[in-house]
PDB file of N, CA and C in Angstrom:
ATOM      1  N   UNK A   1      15.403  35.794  -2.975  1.00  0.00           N
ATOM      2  CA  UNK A   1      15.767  34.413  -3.202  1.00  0.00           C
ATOM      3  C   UNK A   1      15.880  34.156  -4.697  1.00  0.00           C
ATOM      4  N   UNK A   2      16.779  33.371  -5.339  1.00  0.00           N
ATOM      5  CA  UNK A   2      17.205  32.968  -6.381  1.00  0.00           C
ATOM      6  C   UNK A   2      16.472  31.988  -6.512  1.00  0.00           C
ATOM      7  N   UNK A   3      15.835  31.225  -7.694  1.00  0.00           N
ATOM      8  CA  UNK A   3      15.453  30.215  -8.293  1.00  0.00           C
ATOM      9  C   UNK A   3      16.541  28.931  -8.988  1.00  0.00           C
ATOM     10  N   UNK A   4      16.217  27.767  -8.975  1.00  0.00           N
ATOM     11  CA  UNK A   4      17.694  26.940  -9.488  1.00  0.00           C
ATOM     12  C   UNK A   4      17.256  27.431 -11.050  1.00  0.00           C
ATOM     13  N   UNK A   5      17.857  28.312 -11.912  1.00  0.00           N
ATOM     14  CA  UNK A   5      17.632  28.136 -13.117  1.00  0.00           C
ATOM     15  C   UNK A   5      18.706  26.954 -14.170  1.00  0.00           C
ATOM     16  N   UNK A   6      18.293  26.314 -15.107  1.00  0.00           N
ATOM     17  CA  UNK A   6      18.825  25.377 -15.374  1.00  0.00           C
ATOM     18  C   UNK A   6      18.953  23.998 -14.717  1.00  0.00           C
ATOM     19  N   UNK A   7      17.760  24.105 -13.229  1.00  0.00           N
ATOM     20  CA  UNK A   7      17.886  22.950 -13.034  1.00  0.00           C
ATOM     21  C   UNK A   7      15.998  22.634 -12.662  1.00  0.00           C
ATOM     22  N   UNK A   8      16.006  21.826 -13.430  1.00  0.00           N
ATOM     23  CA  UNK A   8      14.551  21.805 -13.557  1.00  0.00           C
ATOM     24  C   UNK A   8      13.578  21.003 -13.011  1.00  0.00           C
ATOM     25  N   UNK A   9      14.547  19.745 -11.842  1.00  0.00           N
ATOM     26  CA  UNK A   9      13.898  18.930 -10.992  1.00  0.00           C
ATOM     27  C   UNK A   9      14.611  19.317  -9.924  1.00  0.00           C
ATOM     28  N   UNK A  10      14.274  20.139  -8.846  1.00  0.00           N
ATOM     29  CA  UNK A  10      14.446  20.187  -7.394  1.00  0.00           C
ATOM     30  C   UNK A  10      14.142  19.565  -6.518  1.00  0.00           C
ATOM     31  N   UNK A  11      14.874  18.557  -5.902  1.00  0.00           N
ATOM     32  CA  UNK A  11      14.468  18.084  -4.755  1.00  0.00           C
ATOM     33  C   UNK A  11      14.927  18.475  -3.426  1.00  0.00           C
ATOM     34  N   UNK A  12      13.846  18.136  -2.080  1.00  0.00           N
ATOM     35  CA  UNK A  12      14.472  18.414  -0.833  1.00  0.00           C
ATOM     36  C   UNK A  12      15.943  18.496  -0.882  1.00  0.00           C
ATOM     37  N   UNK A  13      16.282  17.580  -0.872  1.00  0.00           N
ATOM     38  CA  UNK A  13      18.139  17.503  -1.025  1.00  0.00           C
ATOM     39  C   UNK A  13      18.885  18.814  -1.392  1.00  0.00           C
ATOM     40  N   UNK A  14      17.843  19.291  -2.573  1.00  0.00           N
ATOM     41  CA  UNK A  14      19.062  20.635  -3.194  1.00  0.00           C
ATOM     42  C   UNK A  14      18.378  21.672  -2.426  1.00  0.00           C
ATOM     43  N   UNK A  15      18.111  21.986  -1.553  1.00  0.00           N
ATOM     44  CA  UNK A  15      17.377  23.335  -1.132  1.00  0.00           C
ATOM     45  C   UNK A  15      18.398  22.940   0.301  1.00  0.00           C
ATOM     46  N   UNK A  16      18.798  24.735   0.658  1.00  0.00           N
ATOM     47  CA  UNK A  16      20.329  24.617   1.803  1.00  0.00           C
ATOM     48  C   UNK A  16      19.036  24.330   3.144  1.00  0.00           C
ATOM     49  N   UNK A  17      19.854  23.859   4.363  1.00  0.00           N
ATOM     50  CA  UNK A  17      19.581  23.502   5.649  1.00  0.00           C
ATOM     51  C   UNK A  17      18.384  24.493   6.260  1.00  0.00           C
ATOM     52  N   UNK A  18      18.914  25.733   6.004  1.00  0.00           N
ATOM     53  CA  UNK A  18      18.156  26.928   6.251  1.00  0.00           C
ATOM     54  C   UNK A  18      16.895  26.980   5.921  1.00  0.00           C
ATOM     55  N   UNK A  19      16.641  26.644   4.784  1.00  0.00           N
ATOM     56  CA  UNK A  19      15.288  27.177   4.008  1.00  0.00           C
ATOM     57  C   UNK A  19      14.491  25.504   4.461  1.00  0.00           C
ATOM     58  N   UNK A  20      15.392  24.259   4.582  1.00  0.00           N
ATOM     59  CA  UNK A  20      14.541  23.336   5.411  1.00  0.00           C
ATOM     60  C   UNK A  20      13.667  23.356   6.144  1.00  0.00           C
ATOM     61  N   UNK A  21      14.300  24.589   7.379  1.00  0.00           N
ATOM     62  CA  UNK A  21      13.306  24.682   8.405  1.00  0.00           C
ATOM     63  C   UNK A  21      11.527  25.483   8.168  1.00  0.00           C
ATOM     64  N   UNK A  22      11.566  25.643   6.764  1.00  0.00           N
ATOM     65  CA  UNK A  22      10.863  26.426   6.508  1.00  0.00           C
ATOM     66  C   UNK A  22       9.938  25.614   5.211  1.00  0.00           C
ATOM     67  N   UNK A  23       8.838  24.938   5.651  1.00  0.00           N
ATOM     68  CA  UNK A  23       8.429  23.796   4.717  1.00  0.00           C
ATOM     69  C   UNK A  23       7.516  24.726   3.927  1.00  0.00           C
ATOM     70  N   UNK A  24       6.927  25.484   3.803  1.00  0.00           N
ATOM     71  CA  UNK A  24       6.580  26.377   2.623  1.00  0.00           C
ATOM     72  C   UNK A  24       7.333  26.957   1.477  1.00  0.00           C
ATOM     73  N   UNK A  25       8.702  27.151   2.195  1.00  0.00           N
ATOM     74  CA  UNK A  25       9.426  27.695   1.587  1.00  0.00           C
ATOM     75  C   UNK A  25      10.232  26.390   0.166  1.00  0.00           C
ATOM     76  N   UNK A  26      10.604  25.262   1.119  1.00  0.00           N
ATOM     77  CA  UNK A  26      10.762  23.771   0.541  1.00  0.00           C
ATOM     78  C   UNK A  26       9.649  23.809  -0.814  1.00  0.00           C
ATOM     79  N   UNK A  27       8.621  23.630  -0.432  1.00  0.00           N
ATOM     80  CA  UNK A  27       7.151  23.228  -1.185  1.00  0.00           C
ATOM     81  C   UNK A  27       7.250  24.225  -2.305  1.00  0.00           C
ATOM     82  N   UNK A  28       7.350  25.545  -2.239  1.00  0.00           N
ATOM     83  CA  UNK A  28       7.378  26.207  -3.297  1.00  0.00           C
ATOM     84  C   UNK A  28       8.500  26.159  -4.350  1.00  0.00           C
ATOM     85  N   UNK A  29       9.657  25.726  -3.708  1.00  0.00           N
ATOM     86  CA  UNK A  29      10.817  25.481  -4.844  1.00  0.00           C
ATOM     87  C   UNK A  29      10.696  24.413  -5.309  1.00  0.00           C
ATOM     88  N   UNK A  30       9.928  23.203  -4.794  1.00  0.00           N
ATOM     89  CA  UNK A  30       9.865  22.075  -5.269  1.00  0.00           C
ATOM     90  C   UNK A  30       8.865  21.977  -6.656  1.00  0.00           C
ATOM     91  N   UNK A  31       7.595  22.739  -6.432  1.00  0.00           N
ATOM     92  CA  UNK A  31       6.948  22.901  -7.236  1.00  0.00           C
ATOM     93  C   UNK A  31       6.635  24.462  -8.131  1.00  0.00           C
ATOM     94  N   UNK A  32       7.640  24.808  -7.790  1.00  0.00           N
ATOM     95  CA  UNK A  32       7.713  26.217  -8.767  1.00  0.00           C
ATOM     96  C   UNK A  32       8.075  25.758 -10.316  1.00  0.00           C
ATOM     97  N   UNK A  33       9.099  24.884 -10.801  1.00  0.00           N
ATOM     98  CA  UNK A  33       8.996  24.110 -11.547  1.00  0.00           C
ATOM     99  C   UNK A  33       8.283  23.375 -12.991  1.00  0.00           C
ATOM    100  N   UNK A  34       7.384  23.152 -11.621  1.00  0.00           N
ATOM    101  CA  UNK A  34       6.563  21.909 -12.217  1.00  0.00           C
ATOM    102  C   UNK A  34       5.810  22.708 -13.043  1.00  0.00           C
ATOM    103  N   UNK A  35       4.802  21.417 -14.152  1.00  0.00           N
ATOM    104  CA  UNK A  35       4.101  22.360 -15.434  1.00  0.00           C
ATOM    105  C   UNK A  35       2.623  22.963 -14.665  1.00  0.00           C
ATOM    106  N   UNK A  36       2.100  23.932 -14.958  1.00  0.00           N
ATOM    107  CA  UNK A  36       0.762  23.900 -14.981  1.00  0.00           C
ATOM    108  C   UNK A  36      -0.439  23.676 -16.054  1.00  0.00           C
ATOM    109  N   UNK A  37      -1.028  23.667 -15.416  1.00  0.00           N
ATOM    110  CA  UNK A  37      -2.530  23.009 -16.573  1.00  0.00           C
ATOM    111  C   UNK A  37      -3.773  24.111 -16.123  1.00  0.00           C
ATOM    112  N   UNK A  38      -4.195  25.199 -16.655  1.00  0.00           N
ATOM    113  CA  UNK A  38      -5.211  26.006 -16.648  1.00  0.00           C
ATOM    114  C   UNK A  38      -6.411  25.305 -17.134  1.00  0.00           C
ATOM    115  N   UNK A  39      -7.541  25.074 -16.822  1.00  0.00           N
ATOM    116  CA  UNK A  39      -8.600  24.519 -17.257  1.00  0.00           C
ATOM    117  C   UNK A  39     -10.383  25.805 -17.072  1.00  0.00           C
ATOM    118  N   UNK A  40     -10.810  25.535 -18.173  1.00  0.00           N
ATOM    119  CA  UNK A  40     -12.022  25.902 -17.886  1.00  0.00           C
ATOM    120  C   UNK A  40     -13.113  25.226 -17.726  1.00  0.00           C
ATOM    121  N   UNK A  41     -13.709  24.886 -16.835  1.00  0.00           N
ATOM    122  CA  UNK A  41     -15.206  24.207 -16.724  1.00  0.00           C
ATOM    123  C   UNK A  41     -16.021  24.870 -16.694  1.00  0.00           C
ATOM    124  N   UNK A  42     -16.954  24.154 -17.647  1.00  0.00           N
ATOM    125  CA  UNK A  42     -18.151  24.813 -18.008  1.00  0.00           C
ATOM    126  C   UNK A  42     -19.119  25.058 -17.035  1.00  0.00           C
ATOM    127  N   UNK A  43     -20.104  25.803 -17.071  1.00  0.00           N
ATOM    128  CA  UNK A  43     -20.712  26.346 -15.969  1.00  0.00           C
ATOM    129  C   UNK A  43     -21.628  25.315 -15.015  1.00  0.00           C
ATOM    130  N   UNK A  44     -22.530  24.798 -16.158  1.00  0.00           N
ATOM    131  CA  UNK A  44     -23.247  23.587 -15.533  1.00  0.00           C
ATOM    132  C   UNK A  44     -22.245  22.373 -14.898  1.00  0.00           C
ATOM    133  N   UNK A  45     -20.930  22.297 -14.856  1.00  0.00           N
ATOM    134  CA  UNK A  45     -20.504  21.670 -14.442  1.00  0.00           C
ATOM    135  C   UNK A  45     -20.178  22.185 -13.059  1.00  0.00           C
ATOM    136  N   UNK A  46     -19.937  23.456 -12.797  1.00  0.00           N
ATOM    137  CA  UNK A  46     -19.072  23.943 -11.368  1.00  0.00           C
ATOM    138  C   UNK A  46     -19.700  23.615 -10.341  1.00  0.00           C
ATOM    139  N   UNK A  47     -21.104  23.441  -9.978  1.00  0.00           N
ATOM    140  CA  UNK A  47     -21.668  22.882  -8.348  1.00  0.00           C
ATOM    141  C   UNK A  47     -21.274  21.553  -8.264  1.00  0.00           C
ATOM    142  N   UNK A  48     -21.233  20.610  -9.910  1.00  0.00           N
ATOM    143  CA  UNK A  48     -21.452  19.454  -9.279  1.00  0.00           C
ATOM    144  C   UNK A  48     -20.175  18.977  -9.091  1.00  0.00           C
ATOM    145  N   UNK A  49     -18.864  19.284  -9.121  1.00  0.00           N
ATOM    146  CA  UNK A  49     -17.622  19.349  -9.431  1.00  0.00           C
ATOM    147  C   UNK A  49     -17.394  20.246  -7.893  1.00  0.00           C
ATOM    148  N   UNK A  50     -17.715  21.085  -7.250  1.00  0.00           N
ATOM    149  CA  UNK A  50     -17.911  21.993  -6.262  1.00  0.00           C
ATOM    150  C   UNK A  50     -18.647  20.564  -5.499  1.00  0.00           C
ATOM    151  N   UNK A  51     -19.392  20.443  -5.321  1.00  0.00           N
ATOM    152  CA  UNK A  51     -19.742  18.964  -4.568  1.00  0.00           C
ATOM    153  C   UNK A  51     -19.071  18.132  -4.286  1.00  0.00           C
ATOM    154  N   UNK A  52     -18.430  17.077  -5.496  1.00  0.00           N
ATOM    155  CA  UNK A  52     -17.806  16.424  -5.361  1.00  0.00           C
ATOM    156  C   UNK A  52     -16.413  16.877  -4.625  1.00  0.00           C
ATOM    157  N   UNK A  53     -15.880  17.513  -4.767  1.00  0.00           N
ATOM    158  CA  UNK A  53     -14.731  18.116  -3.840  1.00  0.00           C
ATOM    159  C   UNK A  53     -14.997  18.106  -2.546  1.00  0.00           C
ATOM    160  N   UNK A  54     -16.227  18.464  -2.219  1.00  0.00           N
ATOM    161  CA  UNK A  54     -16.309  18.734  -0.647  1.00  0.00           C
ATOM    162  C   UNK A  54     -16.512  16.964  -0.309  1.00  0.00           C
ATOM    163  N   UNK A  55     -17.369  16.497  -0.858  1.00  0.00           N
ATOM    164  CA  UNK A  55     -17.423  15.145  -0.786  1.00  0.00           C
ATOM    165  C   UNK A  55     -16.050  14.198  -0.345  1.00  0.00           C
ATOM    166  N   UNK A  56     -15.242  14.396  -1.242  1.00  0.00           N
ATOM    167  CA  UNK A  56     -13.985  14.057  -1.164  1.00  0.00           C
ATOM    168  C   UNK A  56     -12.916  14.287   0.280  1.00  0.00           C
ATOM    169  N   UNK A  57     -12.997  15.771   0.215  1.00  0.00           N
ATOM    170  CA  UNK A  57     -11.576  16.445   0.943  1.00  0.00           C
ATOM    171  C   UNK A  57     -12.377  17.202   2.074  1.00  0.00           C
ATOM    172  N   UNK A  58     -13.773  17.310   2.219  1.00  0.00           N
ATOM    173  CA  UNK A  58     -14.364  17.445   3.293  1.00  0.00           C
ATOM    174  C   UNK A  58     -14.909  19.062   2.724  1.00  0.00           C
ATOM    175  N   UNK A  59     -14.507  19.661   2.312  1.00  0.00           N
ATOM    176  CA  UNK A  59     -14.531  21.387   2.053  1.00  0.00           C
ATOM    177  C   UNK A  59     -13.945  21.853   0.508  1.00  0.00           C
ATOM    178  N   UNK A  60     -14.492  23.229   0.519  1.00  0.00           N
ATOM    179  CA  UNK A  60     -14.414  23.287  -0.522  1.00  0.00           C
ATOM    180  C   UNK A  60     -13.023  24.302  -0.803  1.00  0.00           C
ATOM    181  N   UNK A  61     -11.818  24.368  -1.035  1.00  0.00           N
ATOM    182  CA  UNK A  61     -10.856  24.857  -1.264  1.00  0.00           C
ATOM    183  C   UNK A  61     -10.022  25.137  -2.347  1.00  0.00           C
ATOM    184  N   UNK A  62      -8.870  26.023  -2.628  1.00  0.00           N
ATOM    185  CA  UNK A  62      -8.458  26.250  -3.974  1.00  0.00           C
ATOM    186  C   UNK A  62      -7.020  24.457  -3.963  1.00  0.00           C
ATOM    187  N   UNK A  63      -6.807  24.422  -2.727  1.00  0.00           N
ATOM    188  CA  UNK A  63      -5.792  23.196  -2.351  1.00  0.00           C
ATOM    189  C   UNK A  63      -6.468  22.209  -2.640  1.00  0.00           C
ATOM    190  N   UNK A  64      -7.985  22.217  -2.060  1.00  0.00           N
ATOM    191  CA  UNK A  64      -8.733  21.044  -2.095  1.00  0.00           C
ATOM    192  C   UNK A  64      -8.919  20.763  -4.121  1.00  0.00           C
ATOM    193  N   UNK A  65      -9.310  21.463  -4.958  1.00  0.00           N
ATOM    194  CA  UNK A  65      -9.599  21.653  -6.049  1.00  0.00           C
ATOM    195  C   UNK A  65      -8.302  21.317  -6.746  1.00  0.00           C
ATOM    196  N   UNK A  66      -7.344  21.613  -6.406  1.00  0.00           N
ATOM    197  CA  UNK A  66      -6.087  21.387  -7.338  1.00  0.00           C
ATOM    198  C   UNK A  66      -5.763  19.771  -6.994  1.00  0.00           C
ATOM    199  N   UNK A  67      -5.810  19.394  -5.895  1.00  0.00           N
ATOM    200  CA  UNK A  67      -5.574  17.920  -5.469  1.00  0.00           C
ATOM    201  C   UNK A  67      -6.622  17.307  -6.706  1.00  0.00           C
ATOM    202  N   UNK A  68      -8.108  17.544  -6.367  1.00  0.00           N
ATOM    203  CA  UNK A  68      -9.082  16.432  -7.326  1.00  0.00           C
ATOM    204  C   UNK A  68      -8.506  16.834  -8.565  1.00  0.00           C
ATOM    205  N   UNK A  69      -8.367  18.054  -9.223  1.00  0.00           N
ATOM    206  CA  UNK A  69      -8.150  17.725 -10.636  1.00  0.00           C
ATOM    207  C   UNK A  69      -6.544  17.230 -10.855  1.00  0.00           C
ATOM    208  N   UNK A  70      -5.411  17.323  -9.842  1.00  0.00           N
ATOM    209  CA  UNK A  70      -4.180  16.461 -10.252  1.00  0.00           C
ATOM    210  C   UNK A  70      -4.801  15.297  -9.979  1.00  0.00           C
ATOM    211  N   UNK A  71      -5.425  14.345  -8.897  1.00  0.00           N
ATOM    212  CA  UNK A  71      -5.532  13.387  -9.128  1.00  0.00           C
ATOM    213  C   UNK A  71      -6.208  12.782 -11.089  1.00  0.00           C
ATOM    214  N   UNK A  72      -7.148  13.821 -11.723  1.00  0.00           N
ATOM    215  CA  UNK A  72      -8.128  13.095 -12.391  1.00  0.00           C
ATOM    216  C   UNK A  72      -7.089  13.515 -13.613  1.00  0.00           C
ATOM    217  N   UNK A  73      -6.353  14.510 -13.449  1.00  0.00           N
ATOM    218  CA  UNK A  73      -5.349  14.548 -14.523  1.00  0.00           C
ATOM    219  C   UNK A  73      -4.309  13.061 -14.867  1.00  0.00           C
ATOM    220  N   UNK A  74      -3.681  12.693 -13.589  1.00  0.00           N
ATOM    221  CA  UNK A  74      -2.699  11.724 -13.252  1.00  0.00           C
ATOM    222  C   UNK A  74      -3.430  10.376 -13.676  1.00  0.00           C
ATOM    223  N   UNK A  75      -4.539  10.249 -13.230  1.00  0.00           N
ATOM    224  CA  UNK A  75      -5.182   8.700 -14.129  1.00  0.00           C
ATOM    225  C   UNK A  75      -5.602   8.954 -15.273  1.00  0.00           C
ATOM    226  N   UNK A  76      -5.647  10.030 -15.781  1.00  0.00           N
ATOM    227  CA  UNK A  76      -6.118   9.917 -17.753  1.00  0.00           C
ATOM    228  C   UNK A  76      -4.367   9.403 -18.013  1.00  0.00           C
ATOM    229  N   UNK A  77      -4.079  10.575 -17.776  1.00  0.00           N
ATOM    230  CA  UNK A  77      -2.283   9.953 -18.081  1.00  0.00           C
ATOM    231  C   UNK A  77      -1.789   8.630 -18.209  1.00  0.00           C
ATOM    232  N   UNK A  78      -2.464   7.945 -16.920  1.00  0.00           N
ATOM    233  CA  UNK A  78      -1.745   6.576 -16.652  1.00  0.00           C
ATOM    234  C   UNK A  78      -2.972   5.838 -17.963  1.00  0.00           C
ATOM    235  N   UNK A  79      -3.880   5.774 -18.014  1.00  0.00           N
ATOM    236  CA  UNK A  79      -4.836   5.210 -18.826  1.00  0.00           C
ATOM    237  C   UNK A  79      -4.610   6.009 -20.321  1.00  0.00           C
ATOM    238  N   UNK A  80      -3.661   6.364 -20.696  1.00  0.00           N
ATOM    239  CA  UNK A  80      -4.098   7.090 -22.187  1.00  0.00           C
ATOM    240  C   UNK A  80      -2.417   7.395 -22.381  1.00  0.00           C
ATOM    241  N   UNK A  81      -1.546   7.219 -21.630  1.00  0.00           N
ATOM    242  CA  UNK A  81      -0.129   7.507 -22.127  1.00  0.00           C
ATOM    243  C   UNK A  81       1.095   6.868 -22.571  1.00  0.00           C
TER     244      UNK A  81
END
């Protein structure tokens, strides 16, 4: 599979009929894209941060973990941009 190069916002719309039926496949071109943000937390922070996640999203996951920190990314943004 080819990547859209030169086009740097993909939406549902631009991905063919075919690869529709295939919502992983959708999800990854949509956000292949997008920027990432690598973070390190400090150690004394990881249970309680590991807590709060499960708290949240019920369990503790690498999906579950990327959701809380886009959410806590997305409100500094809105509050600081």
């Amino acid at each position: 599979m080819a990547e859209w190069l030169g086009k740097p916002r993909v939406k549902k719309e631009d991905i063919t009929q075919y690869f529709q039926k295939f919502p992983k496949y959708c999800q990854y071109f949509e956000d292949s894209p997008k920027v990432r943000v690598h973070i390190i937390i400090p150690t004394e922070y990881v249970e309680k941060f590991r807590k709060a996640v499960i708290k949240k999203y019920g369990n503790f996951s690498a999906g579950n973990s990327n959701k809380a920190l886009q959410e806590v990314a997305l409100k500094w943004i809105d509050e600081n941009g």
